[in-house]
Protein backbone atom coordinates (compact mmCIF):
# COMPACT_ATOMS: atom_id res chain seq x y z
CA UNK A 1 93.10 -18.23 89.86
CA UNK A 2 96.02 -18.73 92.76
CA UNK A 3 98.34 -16.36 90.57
CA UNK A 4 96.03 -14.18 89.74
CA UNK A 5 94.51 -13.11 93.71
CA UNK A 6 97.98 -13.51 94.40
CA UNK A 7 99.37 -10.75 92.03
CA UNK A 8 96.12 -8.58 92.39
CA UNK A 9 96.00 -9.04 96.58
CA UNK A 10 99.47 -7.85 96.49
CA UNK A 11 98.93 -4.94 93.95
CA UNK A 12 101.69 -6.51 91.91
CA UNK A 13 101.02 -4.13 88.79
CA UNK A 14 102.32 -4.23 86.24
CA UNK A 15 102.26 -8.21 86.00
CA UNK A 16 104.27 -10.25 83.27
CA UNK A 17 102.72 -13.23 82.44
CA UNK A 18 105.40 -15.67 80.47
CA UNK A 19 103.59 -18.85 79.28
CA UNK A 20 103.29 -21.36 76.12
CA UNK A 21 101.65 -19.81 72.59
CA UNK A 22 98.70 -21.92 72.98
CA UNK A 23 97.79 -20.58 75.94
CA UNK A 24 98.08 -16.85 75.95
CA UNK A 25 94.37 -16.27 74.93
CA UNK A 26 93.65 -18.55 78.43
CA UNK A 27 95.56 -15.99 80.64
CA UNK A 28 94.08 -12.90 78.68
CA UNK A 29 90.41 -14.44 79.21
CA UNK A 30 91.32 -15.68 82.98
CA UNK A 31 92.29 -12.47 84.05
CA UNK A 32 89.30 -10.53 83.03
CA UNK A 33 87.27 -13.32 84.48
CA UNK A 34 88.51 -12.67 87.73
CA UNK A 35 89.57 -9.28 87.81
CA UNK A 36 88.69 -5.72 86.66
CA UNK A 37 92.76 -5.48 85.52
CA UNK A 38 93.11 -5.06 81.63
CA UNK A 39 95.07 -8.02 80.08
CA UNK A 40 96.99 -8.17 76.75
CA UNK A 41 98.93 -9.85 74.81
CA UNK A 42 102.04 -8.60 73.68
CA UNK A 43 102.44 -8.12 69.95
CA UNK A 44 104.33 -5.43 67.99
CA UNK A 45 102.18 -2.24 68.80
CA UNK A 46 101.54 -3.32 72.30
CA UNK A 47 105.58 -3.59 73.45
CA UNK A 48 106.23 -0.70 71.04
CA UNK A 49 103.43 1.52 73.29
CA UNK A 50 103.78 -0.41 76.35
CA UNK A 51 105.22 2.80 78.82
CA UNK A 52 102.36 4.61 77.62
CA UNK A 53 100.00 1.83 78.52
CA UNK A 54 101.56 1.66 81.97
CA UNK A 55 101.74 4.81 82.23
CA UNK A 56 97.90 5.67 81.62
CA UNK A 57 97.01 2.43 84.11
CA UNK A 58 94.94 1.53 80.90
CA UNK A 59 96.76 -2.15 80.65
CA UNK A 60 98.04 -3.79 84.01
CA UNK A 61 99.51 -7.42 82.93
CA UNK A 62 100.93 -8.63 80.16
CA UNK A 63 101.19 -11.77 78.32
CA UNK A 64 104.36 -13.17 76.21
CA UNK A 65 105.32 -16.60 75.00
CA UNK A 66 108.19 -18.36 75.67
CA UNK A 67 109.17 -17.62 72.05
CA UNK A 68 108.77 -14.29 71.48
CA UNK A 69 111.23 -13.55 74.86
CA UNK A 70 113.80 -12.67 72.85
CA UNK A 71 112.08 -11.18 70.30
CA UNK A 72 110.67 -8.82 72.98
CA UNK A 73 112.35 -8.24 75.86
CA UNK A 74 116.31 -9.04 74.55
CA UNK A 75 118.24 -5.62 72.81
CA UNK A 76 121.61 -7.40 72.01
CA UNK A 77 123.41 -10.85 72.91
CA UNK A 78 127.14 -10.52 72.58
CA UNK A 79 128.57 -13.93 72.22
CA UNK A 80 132.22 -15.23 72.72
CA UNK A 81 134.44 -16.15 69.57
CA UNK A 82 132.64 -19.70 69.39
CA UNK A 83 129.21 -18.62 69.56
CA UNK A 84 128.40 -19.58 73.31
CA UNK A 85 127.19 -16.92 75.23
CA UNK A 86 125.40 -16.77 78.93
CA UNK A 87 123.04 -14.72 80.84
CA UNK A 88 125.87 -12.21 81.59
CA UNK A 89 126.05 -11.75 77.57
CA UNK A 90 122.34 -10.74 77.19
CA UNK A 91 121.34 -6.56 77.58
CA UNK A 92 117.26 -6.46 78.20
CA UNK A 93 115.34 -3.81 77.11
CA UNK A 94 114.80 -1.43 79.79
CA UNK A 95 110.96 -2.10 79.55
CA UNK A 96 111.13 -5.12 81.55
CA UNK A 97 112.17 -2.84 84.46
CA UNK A 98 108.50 -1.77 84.45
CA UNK A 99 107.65 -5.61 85.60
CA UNK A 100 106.96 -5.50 89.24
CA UNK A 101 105.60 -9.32 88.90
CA UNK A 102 106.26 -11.94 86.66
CA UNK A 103 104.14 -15.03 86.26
CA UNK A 104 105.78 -18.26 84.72
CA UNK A 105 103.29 -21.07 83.83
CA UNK A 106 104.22 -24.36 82.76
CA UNK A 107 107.28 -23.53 84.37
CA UNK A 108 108.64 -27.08 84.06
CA UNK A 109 109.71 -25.54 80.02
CA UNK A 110 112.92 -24.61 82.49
CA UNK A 111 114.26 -27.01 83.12
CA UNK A 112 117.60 -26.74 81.97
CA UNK A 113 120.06 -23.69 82.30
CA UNK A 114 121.52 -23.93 78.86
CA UNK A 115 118.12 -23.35 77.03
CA UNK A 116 116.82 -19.54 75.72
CA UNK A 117 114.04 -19.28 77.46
CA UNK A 118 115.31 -20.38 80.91
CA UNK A 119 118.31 -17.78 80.35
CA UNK A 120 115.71 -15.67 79.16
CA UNK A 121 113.12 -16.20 81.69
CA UNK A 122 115.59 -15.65 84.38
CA UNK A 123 116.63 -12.00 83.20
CA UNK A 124 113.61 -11.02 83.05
CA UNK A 125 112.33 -12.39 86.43
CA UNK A 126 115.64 -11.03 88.21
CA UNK A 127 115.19 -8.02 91.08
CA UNK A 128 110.99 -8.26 90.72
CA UNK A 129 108.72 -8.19 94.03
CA UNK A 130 106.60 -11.04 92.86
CA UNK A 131 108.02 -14.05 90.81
CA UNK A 132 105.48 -17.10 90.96
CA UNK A 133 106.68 -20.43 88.88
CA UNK A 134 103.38 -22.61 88.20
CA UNK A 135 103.77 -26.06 87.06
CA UNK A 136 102.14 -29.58 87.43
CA UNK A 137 105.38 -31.20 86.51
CA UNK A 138 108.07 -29.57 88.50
CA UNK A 139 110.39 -32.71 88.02
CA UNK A 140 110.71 -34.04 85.06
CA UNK A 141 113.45 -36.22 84.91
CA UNK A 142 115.54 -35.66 87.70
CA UNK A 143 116.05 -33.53 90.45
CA UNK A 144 118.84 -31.59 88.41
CA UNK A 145 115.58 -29.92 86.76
CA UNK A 146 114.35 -28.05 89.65
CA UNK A 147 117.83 -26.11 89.59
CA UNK A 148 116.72 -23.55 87.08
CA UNK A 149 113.51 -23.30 88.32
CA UNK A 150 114.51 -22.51 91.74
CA UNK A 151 116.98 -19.74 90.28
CA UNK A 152 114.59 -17.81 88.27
CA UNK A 153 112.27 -17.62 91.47
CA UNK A 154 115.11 -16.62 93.77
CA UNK A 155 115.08 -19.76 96.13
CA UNK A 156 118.26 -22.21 95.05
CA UNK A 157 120.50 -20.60 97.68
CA UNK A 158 117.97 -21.60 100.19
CA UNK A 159 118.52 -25.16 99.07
CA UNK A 160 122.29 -24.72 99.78
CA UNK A 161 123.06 -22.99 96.01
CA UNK A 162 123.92 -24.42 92.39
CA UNK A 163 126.64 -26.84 93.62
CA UNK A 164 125.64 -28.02 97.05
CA UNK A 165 121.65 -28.39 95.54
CA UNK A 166 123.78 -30.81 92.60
CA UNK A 167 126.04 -33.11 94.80
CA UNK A 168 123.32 -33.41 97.82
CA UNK A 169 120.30 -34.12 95.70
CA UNK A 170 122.28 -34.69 92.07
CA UNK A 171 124.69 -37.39 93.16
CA UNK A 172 124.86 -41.35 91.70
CA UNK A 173 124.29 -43.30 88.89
CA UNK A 174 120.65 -42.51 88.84
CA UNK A 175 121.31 -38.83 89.20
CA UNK A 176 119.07 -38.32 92.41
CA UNK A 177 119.89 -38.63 95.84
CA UNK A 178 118.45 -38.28 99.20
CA UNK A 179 114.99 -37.20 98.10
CA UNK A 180 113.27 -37.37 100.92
CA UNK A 181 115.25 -34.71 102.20
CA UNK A 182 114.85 -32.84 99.35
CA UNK A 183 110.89 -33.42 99.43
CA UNK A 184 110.35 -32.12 102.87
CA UNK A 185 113.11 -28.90 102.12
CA UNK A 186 110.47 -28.04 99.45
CA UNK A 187 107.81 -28.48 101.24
């Protein structure tokens, strides 16, 4: 309900909602509880029509699994002569420019900068107004997990960037260091 005033206080339209399969009927039913704002889920015909539907104001958010990113939202991935490629490697389809607000739940499923659908997640998210990460498990392991997380929203260079965040708060044998400084910098 947080996201949701948050992205329809703001006037954050059109809204991407990225979150597990299982619950993409949830968000769909959440947001007309809550708000006049059409909600739906993205399947073949929607993305095909989607400009029209933004267009016409007739659907405001939409919702996508982590699975079907790539499927979706990914034209081409050009990858090196062993088969590794990176964020740089990946053209979007130009529909994700109509995005002015993305909303990432259970965003704890990026938690690690190698994986599709934090790579995926990220390119998507990158240049919008509005980018809120929702998770009960931010942490799952190790501080090393927020990383990601904190790049897709925009906020690791606040913590110092990718290799100050990993030797001030990544450091030892246990992988996690001074975290009570990096509690209160969160908070």
């Amino acid at each position: 309900a947080q996201a949701i005033a948050t992205i329809t206080g703001s006037q954050a339209f059109p809204c991407l909602v990225i979150c597990p399969s299982s619950l993409k009927i949830n968000w769909e039913r959440e947001w007309h509880m809550w708000t006049r704002h059409k909600a739906k889920i993205i399947d073949d015909a929607t993305w095909r029509y989607m400009d029209r539907w933004v267009e016409t104001g007739m659907i405001q958010v939409f919702i996508v699994n982590y699975e079907s990113l790539k499927k979706y939202m990914v034209d081409s991935i050009t990858k090196d002569d062993e088969g590794k490629w990176t964020l740089r490697n990946v053209k979007f389809n130009r529909k994700i420019q109509l995005f002015k607000s993305v909303i990432i739940d259970e965003a704890h499923k990026c938690k690690d900068f190698k994986t599709q659908a934090t790579k995926f997640t990220k390119g998507v998210c990158a240049g919008k107004e509005y980018i809120l990460a929702l998770t009960g498990t931010p942490v799952v392991n190790k501080p090393k997990d927020l990383m990601p997380q904190l790049g897709i929203i925009d906020r690791l260079n606040d913590l110092g960037g990718y290799k100050h965040f990993q030797m001030r708060y990544c450091s030892g044998t246990s992988e996690a260091s001074n975290l009570k400084e990096l509690n209160w910098r969160l908070n």
